[in-house]
C-alpha atoms as a PDB file:
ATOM      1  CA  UNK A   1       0.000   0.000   0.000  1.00  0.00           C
ATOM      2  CA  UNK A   2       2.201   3.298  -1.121  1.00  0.00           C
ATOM      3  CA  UNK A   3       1.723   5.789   1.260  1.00  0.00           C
ATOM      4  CA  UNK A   4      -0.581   9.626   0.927  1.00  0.00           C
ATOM      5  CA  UNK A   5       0.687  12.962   1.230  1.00  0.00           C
ATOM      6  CA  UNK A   6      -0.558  12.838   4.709  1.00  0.00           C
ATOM      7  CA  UNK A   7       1.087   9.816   5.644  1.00  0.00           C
ATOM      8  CA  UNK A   8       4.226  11.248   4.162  1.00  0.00           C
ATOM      9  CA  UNK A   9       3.308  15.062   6.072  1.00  0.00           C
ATOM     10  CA  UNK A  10       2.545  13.454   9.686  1.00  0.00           C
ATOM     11  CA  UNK A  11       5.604  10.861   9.546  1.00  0.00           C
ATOM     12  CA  UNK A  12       7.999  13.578  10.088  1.00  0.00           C
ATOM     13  CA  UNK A  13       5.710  15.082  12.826  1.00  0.00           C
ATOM     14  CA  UNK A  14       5.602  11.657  14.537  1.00  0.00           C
ATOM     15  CA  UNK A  15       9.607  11.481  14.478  1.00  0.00           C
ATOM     16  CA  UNK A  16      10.063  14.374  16.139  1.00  0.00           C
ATOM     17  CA  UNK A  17       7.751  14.086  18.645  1.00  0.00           C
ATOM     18  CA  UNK A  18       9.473  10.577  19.507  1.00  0.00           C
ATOM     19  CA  UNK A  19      12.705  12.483  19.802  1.00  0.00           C
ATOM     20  CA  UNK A  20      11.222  15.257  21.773  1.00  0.00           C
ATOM     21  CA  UNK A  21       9.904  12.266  24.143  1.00  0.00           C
ATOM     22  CA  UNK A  22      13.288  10.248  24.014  1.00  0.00           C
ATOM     23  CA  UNK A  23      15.039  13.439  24.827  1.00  0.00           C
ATOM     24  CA  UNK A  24      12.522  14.586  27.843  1.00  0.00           C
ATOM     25  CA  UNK A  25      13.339  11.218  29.175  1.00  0.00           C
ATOM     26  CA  UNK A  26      16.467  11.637  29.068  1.00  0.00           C
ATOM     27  CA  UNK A  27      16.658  15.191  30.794  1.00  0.00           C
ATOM     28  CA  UNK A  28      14.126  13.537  33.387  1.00  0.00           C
ATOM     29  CA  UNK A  29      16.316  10.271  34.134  1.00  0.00           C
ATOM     30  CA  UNK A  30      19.321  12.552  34.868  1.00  0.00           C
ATOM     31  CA  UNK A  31      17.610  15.572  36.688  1.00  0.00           C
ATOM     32  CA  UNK A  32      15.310  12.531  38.901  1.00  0.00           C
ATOM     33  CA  UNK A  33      18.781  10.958  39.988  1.00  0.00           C
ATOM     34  CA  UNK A  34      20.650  14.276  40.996  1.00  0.00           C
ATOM     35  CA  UNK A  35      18.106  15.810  43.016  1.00  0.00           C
ATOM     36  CA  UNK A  36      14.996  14.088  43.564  1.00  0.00           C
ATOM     37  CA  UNK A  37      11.504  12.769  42.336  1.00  0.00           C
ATOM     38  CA  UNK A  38      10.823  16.941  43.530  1.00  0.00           C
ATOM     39  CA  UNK A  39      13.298  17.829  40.647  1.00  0.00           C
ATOM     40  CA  UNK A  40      12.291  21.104  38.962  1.00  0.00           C
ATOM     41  CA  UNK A  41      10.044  20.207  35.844  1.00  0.00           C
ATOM     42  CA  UNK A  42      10.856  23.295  34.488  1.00  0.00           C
ATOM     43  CA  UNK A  43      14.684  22.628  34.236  1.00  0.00           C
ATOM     44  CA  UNK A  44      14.292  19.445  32.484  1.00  0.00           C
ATOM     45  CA  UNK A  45      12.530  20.598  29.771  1.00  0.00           C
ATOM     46  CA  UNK A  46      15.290  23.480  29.188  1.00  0.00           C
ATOM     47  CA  UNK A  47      17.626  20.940  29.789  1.00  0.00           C
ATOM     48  CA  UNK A  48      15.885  18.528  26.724  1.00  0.00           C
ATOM     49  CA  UNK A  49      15.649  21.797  24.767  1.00  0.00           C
ATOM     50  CA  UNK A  50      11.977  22.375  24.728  1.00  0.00           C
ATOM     51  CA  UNK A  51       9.279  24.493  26.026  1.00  0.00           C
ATOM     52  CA  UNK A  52       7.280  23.917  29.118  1.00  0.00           C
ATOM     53  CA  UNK A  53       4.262  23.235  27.035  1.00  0.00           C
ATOM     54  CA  UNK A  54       5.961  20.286  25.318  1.00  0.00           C
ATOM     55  CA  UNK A  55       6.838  18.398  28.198  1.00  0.00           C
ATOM     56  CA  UNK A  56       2.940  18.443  29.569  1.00  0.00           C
ATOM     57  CA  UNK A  57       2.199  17.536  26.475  1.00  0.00           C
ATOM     58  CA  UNK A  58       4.101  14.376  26.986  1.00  0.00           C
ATOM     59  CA  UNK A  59       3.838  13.661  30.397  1.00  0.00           C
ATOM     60  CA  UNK A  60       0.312  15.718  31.756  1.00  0.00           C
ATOM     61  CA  UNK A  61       1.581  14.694  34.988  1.00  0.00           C
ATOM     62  CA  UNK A  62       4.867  14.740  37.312  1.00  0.00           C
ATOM     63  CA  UNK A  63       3.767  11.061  38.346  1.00  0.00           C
ATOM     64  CA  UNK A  64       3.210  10.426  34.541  1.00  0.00           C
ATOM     65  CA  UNK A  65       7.183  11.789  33.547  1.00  0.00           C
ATOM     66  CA  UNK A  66       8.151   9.886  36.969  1.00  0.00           C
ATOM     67  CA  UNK A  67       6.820   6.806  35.804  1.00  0.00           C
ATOM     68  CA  UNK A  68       8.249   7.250  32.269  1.00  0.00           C
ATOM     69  CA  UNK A  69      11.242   7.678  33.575  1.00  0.00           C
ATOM     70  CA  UNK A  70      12.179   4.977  36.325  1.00  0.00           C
ATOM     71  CA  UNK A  71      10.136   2.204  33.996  1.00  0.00           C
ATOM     72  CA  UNK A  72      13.865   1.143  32.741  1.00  0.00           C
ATOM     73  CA  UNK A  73      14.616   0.960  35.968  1.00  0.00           C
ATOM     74  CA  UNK A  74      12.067  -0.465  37.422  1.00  0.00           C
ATOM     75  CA  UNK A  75      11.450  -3.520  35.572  1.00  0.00           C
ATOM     76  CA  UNK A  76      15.285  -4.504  35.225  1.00  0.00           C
ATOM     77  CA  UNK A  77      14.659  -4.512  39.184  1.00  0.00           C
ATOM     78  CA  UNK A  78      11.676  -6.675  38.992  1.00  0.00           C
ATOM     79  CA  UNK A  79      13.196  -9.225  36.631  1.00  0.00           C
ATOM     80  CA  UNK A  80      16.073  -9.491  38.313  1.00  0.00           C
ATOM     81  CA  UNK A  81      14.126  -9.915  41.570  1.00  0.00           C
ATOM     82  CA  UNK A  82      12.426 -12.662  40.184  1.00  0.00           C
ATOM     83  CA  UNK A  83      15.558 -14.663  39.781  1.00  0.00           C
ATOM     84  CA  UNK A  84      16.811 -13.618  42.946  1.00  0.00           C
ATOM     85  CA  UNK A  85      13.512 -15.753  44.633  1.00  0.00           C
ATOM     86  CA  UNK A  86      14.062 -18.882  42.760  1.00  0.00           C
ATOM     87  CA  UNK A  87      17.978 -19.197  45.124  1.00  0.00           C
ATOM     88  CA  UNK A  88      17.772 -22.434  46.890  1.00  0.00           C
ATOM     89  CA  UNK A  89      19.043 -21.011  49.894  1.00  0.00           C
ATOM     90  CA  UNK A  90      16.048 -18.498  51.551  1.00  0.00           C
ATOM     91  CA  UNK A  91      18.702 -16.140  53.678  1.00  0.00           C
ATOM     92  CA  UNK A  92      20.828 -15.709  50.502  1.00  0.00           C
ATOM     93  CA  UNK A  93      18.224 -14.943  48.671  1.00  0.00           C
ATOM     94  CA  UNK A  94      16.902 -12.530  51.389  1.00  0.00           C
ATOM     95  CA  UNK A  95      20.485 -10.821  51.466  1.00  0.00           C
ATOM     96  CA  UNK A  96      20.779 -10.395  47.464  1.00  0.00           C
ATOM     97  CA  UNK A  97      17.297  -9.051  47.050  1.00  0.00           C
ATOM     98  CA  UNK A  98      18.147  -6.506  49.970  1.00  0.00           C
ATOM     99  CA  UNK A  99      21.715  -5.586  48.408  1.00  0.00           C
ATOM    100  CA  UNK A 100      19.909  -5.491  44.820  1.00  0.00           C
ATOM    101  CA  UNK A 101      17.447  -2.850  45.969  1.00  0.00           C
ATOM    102  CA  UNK A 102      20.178  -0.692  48.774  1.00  0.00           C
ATOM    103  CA  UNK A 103      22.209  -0.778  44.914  1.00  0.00           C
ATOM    104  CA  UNK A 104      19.431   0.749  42.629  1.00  0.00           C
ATOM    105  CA  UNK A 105      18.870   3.438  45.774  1.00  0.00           C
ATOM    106  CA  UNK A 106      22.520   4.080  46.016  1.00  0.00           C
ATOM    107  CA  UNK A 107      22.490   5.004  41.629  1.00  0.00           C
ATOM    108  CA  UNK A 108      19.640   7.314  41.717  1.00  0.00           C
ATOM    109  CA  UNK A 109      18.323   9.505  44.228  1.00  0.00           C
ATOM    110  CA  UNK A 110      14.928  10.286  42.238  1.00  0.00           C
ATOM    111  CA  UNK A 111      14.245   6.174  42.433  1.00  0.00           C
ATOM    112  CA  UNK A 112      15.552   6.438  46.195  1.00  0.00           C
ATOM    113  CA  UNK A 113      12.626   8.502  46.983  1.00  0.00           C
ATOM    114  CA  UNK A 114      10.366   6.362  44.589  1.00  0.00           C
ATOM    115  CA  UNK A 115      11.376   3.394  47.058  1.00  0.00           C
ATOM    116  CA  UNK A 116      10.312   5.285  50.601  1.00  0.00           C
ATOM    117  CA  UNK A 117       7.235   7.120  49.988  1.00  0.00           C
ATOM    118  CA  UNK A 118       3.808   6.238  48.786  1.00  0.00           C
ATOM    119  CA  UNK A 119       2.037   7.736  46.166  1.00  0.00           C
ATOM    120  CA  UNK A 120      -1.670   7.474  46.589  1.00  0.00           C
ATOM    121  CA  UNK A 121      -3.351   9.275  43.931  1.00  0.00           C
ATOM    122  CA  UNK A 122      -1.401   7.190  41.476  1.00  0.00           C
ATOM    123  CA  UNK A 123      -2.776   3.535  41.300  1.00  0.00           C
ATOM    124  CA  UNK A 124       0.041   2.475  39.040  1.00  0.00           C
ATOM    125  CA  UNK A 125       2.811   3.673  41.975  1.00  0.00           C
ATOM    126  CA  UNK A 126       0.548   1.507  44.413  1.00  0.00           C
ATOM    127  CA  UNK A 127       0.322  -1.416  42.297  1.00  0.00           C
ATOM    128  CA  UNK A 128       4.202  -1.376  41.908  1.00  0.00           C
ATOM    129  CA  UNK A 129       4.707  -0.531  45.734  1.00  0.00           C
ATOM    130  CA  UNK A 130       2.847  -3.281  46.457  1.00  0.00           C
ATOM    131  CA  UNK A 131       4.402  -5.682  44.257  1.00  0.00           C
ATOM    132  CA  UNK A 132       7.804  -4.906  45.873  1.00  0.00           C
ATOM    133  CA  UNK A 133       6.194  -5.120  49.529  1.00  0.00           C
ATOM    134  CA  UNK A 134       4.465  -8.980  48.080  1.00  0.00           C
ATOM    135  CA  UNK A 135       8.228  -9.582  47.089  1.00  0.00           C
ATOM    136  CA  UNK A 136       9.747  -8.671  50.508  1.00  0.00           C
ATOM    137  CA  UNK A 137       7.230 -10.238  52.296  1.00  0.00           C
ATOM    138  CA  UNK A 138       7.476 -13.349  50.377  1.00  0.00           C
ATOM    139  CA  UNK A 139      11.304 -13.553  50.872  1.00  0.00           C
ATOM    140  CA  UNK A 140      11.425 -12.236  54.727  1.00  0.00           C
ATOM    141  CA  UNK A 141       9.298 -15.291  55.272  1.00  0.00           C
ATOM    142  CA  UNK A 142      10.752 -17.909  53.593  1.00  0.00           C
ATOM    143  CA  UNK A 143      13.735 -16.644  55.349  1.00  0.00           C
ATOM    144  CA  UNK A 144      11.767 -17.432  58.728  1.00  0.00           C
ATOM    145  CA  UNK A 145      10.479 -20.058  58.119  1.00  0.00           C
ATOM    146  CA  UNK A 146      14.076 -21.726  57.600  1.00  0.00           C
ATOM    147  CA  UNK A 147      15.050 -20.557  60.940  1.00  0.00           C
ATOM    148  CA  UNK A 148      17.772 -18.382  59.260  1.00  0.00           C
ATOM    149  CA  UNK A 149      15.953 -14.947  60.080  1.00  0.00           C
ATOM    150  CA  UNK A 150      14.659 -13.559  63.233  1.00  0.00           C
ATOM    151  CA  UNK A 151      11.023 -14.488  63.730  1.00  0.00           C
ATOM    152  CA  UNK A 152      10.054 -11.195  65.000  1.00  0.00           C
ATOM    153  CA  UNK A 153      11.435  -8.937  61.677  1.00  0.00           C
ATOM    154  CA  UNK A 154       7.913  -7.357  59.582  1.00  0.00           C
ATOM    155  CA  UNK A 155       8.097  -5.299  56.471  1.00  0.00           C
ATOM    156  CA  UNK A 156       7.958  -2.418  58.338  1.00  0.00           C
ATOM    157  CA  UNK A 157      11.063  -2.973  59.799  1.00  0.00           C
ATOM    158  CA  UNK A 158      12.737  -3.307  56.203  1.00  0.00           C
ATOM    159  CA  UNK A 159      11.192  -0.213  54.530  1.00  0.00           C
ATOM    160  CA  UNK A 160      12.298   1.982  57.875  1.00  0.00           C
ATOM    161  CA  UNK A 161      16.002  -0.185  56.917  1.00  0.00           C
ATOM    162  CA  UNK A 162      15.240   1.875  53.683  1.00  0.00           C
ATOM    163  CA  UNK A 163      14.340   4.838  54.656  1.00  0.00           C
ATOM    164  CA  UNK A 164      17.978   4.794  57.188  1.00  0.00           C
ATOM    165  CA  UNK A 165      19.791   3.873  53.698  1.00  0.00           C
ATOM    166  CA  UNK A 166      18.376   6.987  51.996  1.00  0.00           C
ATOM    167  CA  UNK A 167      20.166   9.228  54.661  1.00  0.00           C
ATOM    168  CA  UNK A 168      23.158   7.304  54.885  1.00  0.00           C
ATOM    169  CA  UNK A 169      23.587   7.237  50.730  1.00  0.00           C
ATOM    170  CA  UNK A 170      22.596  11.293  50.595  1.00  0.00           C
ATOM    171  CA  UNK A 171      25.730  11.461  53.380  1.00  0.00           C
ATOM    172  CA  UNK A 172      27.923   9.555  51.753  1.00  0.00           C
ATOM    173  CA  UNK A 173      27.683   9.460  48.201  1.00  0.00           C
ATOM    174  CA  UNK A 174      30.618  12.340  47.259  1.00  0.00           C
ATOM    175  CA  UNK A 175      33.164  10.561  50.011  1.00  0.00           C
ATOM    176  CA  UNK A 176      32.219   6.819  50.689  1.00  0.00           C
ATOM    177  CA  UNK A 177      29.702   6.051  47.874  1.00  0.00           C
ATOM    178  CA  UNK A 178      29.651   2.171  49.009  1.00  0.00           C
ATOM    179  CA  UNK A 179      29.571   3.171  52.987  1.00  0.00           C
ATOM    180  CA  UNK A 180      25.498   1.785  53.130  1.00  0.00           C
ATOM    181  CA  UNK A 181      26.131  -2.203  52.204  1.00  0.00           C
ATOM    182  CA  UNK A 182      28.677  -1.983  55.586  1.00  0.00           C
ATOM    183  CA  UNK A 183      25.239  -0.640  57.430  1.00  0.00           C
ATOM    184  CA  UNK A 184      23.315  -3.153  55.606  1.00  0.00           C
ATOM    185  CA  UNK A 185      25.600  -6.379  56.604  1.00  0.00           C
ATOM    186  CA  UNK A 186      25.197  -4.736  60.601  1.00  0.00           C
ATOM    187  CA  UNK A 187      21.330  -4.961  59.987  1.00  0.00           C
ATOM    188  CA  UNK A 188      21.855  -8.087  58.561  1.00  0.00           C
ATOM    189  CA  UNK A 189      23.683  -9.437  60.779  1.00  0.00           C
ATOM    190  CA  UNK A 190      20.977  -8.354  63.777  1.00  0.00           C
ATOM    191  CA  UNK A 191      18.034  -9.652  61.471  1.00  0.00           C
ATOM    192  CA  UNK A 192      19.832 -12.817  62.011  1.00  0.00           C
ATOM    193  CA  UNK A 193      18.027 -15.561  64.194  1.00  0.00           C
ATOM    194  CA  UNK A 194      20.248 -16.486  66.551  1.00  0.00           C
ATOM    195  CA  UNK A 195      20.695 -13.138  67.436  1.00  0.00           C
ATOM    196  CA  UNK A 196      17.387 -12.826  67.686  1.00  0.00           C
ATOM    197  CA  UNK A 197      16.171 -10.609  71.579  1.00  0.00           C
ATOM    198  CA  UNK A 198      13.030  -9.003  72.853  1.00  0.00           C
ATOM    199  CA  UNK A 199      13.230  -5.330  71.735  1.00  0.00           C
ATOM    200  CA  UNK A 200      11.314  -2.582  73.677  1.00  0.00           C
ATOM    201  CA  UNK A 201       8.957  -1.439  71.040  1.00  0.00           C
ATOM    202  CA  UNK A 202       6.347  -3.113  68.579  1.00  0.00           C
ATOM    203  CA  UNK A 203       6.792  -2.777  64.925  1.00  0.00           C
ATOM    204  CA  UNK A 204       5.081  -0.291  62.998  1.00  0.00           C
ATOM    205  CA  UNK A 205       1.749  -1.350  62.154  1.00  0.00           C
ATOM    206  CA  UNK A 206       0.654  -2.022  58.140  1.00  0.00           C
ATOM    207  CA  UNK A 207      -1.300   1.917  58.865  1.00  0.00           C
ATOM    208  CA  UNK A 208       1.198   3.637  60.500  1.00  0.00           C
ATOM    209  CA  UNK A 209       3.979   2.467  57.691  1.00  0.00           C
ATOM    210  CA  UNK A 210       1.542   3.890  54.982  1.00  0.00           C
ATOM    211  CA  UNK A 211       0.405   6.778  56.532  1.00  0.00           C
ATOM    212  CA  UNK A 212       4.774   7.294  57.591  1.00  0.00           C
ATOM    213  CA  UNK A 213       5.401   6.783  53.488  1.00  0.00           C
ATOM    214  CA  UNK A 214       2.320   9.194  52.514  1.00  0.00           C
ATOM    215  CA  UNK A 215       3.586  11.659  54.915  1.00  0.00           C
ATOM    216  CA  UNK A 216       6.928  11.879  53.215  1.00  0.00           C
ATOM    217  CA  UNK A 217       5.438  12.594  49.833  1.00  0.00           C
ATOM    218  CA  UNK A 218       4.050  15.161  51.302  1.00  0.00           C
ATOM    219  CA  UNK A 219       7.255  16.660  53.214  1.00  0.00           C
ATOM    220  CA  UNK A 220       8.927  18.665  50.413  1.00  0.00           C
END
């Protein structure tokens, strides 16, 4: 079928609108890892080379251009956690899933936030959230279950391990940029069973840790 004058007029159109996406992406990836899912939305479209106007009429959203953005990201996580469960032993598999996710927070402080706060007026961030929290979960209890992890550990007590990362990676990063997998081993090592002993206060309840994670989308 040979193509119209239209086809041939709106082809160009279509090619430079993909570049215009590819290179908002771009600005967005970069700009989301230096300073934040709070980056200014303003500077990455200057920095793609485009108006204001352009990028909202990519992305009508921030969480639309967030979601754009980490997808990469994201699923390379998700597939590689997927492997990660199918390890024969259920504490190494605990421990790489842990260093896999303290890694992708350590590269890319936009997708560090993306891991400690909750985004409820999305339902695609809280389908993804929960995903990750099913994966944890699934892991932490296997873990248990082998008598290799403390009994008393909750997913509430992993995302506050993540939330103790962030700060430790936004401290570290220009001097020691590897300083949070020595913190990590020390939690590991106290997550372990047989050090397992009665602590003073309950874990954080399945509310208070989503209400905590709301809260910080809210902060800045």
């Amino acid at each position: 079928m040979s193509m119209t004058e239209a086809d041939r007029a709106r082809a160009p159109r279509r090619r430079d609108a993909r570049e215009r996406r590819d290179k908002l992406l771009a600005a967005a990836r970069s700009e989301f890892a230096a300073r934040g899912v709070d980056a200014s939305l303003e500077r990455i479209a200057r920095n793609a080379g485009v108006a204001i106007g352009t990028l909202y009429r990519h992305f009508p959203t921030r969480m639309d251009l967030l979601l754009a953005a980490f997808e990469p990201r994201l699923q390379e996580f998700l597939g590689d956690a997927t492997e990660v469960a199918e390890l024969d032993d259920p504490w190494d598999a605990f421990v790489r899933y842990l260093e896999n996710l303290f890694r992708a927070q350590a590269g890319d402080r936009g997708f560090n936030d993306f891991l400690s706060r909750r985004f409820p007026g999305s339902p695609e961030t809280e389908r993804i959230h929960d995903e990750l929290c099913h994966q944890i979960g699934r892991l932490l209890a296997r873990a248990q279950d082998a008598g290799e992890a403390r009994p008393d550990i909750t997913l509430a007590d992993i995302v506050t391990l993540i939330w103790s990362n962030g700060r430790i990676i936004d401290a570290t990063a220009a001097t020691a940029p590897d300083a949070w997998r020595r913190h990590l081993h020390l939690m590991l090592d106290a997550y372990r069973a047989e050090r397992a002993h009665p602590v003073p206060e309950p874990p954080l309840t399945e509310k208070q840790l989503y209400d905590a994670m709301v809260d910080l989308s809210k902060a800045d």
